[in-house]
Protein backbone atom coordinates (compact mmCIF):
# COMPACT_ATOMS: atom_id res chain seq x y z
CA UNK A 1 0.00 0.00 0.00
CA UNK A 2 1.46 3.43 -0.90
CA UNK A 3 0.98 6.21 1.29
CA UNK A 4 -0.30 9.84 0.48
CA UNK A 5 2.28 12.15 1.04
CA UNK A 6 0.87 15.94 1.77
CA UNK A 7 2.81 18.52 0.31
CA UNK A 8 2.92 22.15 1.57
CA UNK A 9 0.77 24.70 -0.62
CA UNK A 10 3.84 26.83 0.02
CA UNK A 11 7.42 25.95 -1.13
CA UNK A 12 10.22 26.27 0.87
CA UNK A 13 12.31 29.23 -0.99
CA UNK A 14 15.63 30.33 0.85
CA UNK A 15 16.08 33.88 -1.86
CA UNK A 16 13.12 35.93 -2.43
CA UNK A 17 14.43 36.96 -5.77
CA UNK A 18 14.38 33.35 -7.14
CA UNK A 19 10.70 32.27 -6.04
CA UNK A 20 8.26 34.27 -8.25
CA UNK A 21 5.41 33.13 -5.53
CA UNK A 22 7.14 34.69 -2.75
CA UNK A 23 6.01 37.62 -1.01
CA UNK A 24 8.22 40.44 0.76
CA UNK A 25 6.76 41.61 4.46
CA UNK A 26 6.33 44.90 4.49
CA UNK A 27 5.04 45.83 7.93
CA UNK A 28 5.82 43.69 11.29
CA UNK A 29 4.52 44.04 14.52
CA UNK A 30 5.44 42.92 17.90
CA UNK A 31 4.38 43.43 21.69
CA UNK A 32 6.32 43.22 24.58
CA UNK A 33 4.60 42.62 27.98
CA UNK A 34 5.70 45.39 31.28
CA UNK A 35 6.36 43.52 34.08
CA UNK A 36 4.77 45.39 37.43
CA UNK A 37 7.23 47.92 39.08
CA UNK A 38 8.42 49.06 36.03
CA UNK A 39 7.65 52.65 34.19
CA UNK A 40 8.32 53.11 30.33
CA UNK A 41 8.49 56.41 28.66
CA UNK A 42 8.90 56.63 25.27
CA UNK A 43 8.94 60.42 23.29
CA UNK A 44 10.39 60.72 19.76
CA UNK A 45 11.74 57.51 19.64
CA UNK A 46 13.70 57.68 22.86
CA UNK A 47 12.90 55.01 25.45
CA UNK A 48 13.59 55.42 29.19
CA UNK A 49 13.18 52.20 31.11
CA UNK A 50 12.97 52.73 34.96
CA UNK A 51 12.98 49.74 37.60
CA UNK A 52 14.41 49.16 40.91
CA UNK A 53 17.80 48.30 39.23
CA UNK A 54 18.20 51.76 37.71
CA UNK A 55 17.29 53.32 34.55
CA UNK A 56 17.87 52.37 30.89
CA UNK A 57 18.00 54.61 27.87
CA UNK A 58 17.83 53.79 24.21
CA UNK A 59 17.61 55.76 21.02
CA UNK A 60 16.42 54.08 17.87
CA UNK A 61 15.87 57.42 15.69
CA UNK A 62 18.12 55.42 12.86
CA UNK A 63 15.40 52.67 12.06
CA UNK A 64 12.13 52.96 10.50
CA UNK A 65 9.98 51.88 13.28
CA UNK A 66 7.23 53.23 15.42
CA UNK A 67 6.91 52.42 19.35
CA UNK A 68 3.80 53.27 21.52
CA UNK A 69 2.51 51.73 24.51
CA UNK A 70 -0.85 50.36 25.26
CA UNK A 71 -2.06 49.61 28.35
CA UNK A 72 0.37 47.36 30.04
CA UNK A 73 2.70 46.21 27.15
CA UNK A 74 5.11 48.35 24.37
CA UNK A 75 4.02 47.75 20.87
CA UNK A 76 6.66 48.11 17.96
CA UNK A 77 5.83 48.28 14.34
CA UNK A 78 9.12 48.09 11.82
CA UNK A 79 8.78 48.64 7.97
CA UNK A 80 10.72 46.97 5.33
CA UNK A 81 9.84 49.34 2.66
């Protein structure tokens, strides 16, 4: 008895510029989760991080993204334009 084998509807492709099926992402989004005791500001792309180990300070003005918070977790959105 032979068995079906199920192939993928999508192929495997490891360049983009070979597989004329495959599709570039444009847009990602991720969400972090704040742990209690900790405060985030974030203002033009500058992020302050404050907990009871000190404070943290990043700048990511060099990459296309866009960071907000909401509610109790940071949201970033990068764009591969």
């Amino acid at each position: 008895l032979a068995q079906a084998v199920a192939y993928p509807l999508v192929r495997f492709c490891p360049r983009v510029q070979r597989c004329p099926g495959a599709m570039k992402t444009l847009v990602q989004e991720e969400s972090i989760k704040v742990p209690k005791g900790i405060k985030i500001s974030i203002k033009a792309k500058k992020v302050e991080v404050s907990g009871k180990h000190g404070t943290l300070n990043r700048d990511f003005r060099h990459l296309p993204i866009e960071l907000y918070t909401k509610g109790h977790e940071v949201r970033a959105r990068m764009y591969f334009a």
